[in-house]
Protein backbone atom coordinates (compact mmCIF):
# COMPACT_ATOMS: atom_id res chain seq x y z
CA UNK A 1 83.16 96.56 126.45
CA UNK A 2 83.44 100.54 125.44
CA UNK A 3 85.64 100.47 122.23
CA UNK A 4 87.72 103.65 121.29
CA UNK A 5 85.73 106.31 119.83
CA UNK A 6 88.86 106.46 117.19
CA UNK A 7 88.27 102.46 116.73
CA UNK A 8 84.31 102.53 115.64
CA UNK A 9 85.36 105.18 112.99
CA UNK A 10 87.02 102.58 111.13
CA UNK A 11 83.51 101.61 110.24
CA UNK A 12 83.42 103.96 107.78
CA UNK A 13 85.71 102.02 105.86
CA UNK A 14 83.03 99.46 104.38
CA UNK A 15 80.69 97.13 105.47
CA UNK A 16 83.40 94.14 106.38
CA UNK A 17 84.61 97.00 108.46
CA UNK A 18 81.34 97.57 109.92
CA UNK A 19 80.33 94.04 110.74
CA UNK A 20 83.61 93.14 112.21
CA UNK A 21 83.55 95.87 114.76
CA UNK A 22 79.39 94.85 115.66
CA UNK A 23 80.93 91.87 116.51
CA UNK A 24 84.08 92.91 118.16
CA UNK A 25 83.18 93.08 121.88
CA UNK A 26 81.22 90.08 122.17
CA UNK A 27 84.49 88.58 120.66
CA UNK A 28 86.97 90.53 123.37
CA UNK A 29 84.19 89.21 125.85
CA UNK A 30 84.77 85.14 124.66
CA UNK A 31 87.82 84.90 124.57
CA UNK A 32 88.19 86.64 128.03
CA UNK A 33 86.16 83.79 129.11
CA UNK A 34 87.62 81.36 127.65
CA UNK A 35 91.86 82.06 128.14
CA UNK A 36 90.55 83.22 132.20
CA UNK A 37 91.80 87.04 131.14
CA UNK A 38 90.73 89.78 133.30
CA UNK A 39 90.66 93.24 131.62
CA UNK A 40 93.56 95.43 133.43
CA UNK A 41 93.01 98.60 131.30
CA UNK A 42 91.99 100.63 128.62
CA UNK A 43 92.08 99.82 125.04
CA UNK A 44 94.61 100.64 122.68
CA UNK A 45 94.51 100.43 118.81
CA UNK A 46 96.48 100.80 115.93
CA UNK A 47 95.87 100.52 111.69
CA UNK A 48 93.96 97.17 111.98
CA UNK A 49 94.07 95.68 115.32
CA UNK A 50 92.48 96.23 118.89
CA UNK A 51 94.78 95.81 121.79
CA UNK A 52 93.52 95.15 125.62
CA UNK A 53 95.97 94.71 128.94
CA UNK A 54 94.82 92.23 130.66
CA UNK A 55 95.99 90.27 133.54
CA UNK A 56 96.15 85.95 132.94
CA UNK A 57 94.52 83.25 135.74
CA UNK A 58 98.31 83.59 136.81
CA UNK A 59 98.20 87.62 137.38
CA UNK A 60 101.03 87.64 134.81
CA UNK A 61 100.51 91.44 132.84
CA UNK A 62 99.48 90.27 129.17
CA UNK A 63 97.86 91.69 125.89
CA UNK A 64 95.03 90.53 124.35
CA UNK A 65 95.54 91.44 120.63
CA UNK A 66 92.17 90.90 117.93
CA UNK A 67 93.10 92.43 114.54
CA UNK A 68 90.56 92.36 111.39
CA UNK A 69 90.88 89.30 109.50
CA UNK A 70 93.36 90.24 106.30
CA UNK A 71 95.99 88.41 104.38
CA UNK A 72 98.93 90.45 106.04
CA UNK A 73 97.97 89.31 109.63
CA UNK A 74 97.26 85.70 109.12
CA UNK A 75 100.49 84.00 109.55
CA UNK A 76 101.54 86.63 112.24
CA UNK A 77 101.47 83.60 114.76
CA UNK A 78 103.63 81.31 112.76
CA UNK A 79 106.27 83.97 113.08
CA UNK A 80 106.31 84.83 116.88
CA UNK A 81 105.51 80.94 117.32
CA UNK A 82 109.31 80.45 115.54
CA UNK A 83 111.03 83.09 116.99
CA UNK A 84 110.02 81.96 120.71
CA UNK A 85 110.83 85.85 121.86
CA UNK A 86 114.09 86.09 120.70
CA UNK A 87 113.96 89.60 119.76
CA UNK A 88 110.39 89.56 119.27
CA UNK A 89 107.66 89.92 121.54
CA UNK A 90 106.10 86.54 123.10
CA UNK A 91 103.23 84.71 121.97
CA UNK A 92 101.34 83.50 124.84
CA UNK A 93 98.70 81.99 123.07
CA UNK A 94 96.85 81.41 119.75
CA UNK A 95 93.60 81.19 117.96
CA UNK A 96 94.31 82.25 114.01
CA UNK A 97 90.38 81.24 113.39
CA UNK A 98 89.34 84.70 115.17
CA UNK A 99 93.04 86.71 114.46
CA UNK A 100 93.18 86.83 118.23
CA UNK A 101 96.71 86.83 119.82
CA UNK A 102 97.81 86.94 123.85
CA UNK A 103 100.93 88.45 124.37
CA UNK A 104 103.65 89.29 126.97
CA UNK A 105 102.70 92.85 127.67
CA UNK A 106 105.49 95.32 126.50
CA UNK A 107 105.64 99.09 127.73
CA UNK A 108 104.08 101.54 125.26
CA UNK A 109 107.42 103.54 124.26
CA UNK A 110 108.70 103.08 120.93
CA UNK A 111 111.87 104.24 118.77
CA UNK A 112 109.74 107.60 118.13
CA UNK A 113 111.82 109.32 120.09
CA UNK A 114 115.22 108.30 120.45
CA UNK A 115 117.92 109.58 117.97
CA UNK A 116 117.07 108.61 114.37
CA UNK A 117 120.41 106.72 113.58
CA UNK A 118 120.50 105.05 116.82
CA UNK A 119 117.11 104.02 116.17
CA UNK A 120 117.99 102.82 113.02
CA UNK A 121 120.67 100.83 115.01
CA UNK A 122 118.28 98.75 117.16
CA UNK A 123 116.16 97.94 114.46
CA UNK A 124 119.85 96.52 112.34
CA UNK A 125 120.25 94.96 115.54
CA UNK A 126 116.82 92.60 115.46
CA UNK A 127 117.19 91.85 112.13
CA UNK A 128 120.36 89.72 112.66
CA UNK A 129 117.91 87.86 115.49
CA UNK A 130 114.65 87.73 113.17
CA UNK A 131 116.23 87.07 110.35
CA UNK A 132 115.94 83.10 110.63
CA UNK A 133 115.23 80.09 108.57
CA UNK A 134 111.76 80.14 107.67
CA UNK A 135 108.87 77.76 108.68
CA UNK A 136 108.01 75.39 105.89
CA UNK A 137 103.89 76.88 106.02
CA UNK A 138 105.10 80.59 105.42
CA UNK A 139 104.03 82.01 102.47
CA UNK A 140 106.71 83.05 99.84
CA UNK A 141 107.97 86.66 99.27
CA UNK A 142 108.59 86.12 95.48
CA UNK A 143 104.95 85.20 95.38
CA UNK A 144 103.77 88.34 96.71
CA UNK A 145 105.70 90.95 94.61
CA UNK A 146 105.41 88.67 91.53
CA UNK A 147 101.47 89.28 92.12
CA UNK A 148 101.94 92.80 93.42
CA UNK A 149 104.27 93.87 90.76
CA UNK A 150 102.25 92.53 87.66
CA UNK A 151 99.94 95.74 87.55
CA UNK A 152 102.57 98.13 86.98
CA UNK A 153 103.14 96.13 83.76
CA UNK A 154 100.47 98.20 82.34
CA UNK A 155 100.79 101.05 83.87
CA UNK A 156 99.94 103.99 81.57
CA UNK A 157 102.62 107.05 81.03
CA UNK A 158 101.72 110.24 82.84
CA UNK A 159 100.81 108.82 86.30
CA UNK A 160 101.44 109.93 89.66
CA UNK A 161 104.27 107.84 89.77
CA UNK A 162 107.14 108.68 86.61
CA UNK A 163 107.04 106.18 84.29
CA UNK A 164 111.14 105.79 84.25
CA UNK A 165 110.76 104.38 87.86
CA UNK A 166 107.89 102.10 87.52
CA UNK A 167 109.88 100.60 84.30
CA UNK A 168 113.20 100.10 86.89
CA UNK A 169 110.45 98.73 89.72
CA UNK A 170 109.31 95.88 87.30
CA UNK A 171 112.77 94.85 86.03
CA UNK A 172 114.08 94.61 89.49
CA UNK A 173 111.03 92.94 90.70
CA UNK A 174 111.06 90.30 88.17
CA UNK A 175 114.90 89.72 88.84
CA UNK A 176 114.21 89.39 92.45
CA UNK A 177 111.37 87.13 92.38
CA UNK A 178 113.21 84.68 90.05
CA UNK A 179 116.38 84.61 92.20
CA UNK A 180 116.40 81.57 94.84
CA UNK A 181 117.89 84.31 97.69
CA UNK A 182 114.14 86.22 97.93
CA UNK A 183 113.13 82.98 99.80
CA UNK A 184 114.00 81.07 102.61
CA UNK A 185 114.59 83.73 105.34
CA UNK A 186 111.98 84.49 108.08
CA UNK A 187 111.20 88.49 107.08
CA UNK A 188 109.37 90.62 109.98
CA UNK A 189 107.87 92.67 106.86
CA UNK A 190 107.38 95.70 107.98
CA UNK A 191 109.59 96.80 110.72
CA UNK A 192 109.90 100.48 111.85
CA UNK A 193 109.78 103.12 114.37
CA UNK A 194 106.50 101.71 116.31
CA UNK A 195 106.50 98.34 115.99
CA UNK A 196 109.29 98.52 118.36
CA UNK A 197 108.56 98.71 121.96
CA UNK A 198 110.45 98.69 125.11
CA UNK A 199 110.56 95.46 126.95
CA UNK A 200 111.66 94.56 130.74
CA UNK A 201 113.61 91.37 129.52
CA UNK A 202 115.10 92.82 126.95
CA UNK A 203 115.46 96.34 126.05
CA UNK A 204 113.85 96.52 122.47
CA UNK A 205 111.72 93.62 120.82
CA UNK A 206 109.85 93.67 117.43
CA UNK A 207 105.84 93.36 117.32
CA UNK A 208 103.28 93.10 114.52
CA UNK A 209 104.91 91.22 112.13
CA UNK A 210 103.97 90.84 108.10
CA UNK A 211 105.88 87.95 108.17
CA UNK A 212 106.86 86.43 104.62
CA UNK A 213 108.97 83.57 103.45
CA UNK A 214 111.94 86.33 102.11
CA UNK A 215 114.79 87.92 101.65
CA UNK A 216 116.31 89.87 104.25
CA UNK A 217 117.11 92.86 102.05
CA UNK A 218 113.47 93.34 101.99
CA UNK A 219 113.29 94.86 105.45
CA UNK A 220 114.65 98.71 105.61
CA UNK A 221 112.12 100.36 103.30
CA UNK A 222 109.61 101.15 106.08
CA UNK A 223 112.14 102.54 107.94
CA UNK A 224 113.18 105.03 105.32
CA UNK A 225 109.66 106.06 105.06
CA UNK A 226 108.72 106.34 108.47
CA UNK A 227 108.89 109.00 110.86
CA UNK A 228 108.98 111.35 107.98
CA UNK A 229 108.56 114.66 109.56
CA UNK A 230 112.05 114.18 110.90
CA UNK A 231 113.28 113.37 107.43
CA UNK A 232 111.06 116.94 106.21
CA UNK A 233 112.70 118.94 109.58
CA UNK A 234 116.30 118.00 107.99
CA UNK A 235 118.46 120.17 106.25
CA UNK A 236 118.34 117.89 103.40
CA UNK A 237 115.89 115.06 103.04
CA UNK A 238 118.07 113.12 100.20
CA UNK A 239 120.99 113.03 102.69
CA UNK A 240 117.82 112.72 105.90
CA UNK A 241 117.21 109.10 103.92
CA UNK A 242 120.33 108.16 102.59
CA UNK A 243 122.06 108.55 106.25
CA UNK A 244 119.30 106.18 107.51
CA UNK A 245 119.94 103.68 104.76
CA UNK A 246 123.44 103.59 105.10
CA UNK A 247 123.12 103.45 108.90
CA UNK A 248 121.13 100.39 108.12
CA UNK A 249 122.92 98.43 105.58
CA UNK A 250 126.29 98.73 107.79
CA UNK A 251 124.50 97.79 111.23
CA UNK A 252 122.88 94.71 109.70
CA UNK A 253 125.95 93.67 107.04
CA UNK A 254 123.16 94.21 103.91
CA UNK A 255 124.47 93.92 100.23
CA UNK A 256 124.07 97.69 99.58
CA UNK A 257 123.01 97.34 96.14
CA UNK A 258 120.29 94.00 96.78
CA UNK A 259 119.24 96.07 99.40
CA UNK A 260 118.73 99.51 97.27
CA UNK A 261 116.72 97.50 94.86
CA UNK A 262 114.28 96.47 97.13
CA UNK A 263 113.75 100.00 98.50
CA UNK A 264 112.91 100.82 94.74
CA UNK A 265 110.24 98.09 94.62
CA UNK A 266 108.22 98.61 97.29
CA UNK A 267 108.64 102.30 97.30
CA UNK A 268 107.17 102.05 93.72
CA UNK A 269 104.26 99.44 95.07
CA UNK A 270 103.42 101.31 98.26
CA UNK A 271 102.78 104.95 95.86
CA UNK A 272 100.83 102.78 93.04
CA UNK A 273 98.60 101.03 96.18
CA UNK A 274 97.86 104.31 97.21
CA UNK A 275 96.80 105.62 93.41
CA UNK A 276 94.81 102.50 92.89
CA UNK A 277 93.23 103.30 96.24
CA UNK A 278 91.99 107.04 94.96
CA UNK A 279 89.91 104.35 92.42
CA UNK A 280 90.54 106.88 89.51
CA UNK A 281 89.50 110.39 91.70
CA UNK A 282 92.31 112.86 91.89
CA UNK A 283 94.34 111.99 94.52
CA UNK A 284 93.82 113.58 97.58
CA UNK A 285 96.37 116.19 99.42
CA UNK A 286 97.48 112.97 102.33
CA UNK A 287 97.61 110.73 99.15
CA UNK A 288 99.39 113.16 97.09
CA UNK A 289 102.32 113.41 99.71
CA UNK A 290 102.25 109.48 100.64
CA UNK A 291 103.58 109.13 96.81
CA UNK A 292 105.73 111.79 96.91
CA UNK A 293 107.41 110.40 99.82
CA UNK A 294 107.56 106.94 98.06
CA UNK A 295 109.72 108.57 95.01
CA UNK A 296 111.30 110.64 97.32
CA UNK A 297 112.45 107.47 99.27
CA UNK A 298 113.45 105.69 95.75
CA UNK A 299 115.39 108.83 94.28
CA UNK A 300 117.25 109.13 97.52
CA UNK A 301 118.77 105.75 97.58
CA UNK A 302 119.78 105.98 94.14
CA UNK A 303 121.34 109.60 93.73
């Protein structure tokens, strides 16, 4: 098994990096063995996960899925397990232990390039069919950001990120996790541009969910942050996000304002993961613009 040249560089992210992809073939090679998968093409890969077509004992076109073992990714089976492919692609089989998935085998093209608001349509569209009650063993949204958020408590003044905003991130956070509507609602997580792909039994269908135990007005940050250069290439990129917020909120029915605040949280999260990741060095020119894009993003909605 020849991984991606692309793939092995993720090595150079640490040694848990390093160990997992030693082991990754022999992995790709077991469970070939063991679901009767014959390899029908050449890897693909994406932030955290390898992804091999392969054919099943049946000849039915599949994808063999193996991501790195991390908190994100572990329930991703619960989710496609509940939504049975309604609006999501199929889970075929399952073995969480080893973060390996088989799934129906979708075409490669994403939203990328169709038009940005009708994108934005399609992805309003599977949130009224993901957006179910959630399984009893999902983990809790209002968990997560009342963890995530508790850092920016102590943020000092004079960061990256203006201190005004981080103040409004906490106060909203700590509203939203104490309200009984951030739970209950099956939440893809992180839904956007490419984790839609063209199917053949049905046009568009959701993959790689970060699926949480939520609110539904959690969902359109990651498409307001997404695809970015289009936003940049804009005449304006306050009216570039508002226009795909708006677009959003009216395709899916979203409380505008619930929905706003949520946008402000996790636009504030996503820039101060990204500072703690410089680990105190000057941020870095792709870091630099990743949190500039964040405020950007939480400025835009608000204006």
């Amino acid at each position: 098994m020849r991984l991606p040249a692309g793939l092995l560089a993720y090595a150079g992210r640490g040694p848990a990096w390093a160990q997992w992809l030693d082991r990754l073939p022999a992995l790709l090679r077991e469970l070939q063995g063991e679901w009767q998968l014959a390899v029908d093409g050449e890897a693909a890969f994406g932030h955290t996960a390898v992804v091999l077509p392969v054919r099943t004992a049946s000849r039915r076109p599949a994808a063999l899925k193996v991501g790195f073992p991390h908190e994100e990714s572990e329930q991703e089976h619960l989710a496609l397990q509940h939504w049975h492919g309604r609006g999501a692609v199929e889970l075929l089989r399952a073995d969480p232990h080893r973060a390996a998935l088989l799934l129906e085998r979708l075409s490669t093209e994403d939203l990328g390039e169709q038009w940005d608001l009708e994108a934005c349509e399609v992805v309003a569209g599977l949130y009224g069919r993901l957006h179910v009650p959630a399984p009893p063993r999902l983990r809790s949204l209002a968990a997560y950001v009342e963890r995530w958020s508790a850092p920016l408590r102590d943020l000092p003044r004079g960061g990256p990120v203006p201190h005004r905003l981080v103040e409004q991130a906490v106060a909203l956070a700590r509203d939203l996790v104490a309200d009984p509507a951030t739970v209950g609602t099956l939440v893809h997580g992180d839904l956007h541009y490419a984790n839609v792909l063209a199917g053949e039994r049905e046009p568009w269908l959701a993959i790689d969910p970060k699926p949480v135990s939520g609110d539904p007005h959690y969902e359109p940050g990651p498409m307001l942050w997404n695809r970015w250069e289009d936003v940049v290439a804009s005449a304006g990129v306050r009216d570039a996000v508002r226009r795909r917020f708006h677009t959003l909120v009216d395709a899916a029915g979203l409380d505008e304002d619930r929905a706003r605040d949520w946008v402000v949280v996790r636009a504030v999260l996503s820039a101060h993961w990204m500072v703690e990741e410089a680990a105190g060095r000057d941020l870095d020119r792709d870091q630099r613009d990743w949190v500039t894009r964040c405020i950007t993003v939480a400025k835009a909605v608000q204006d």
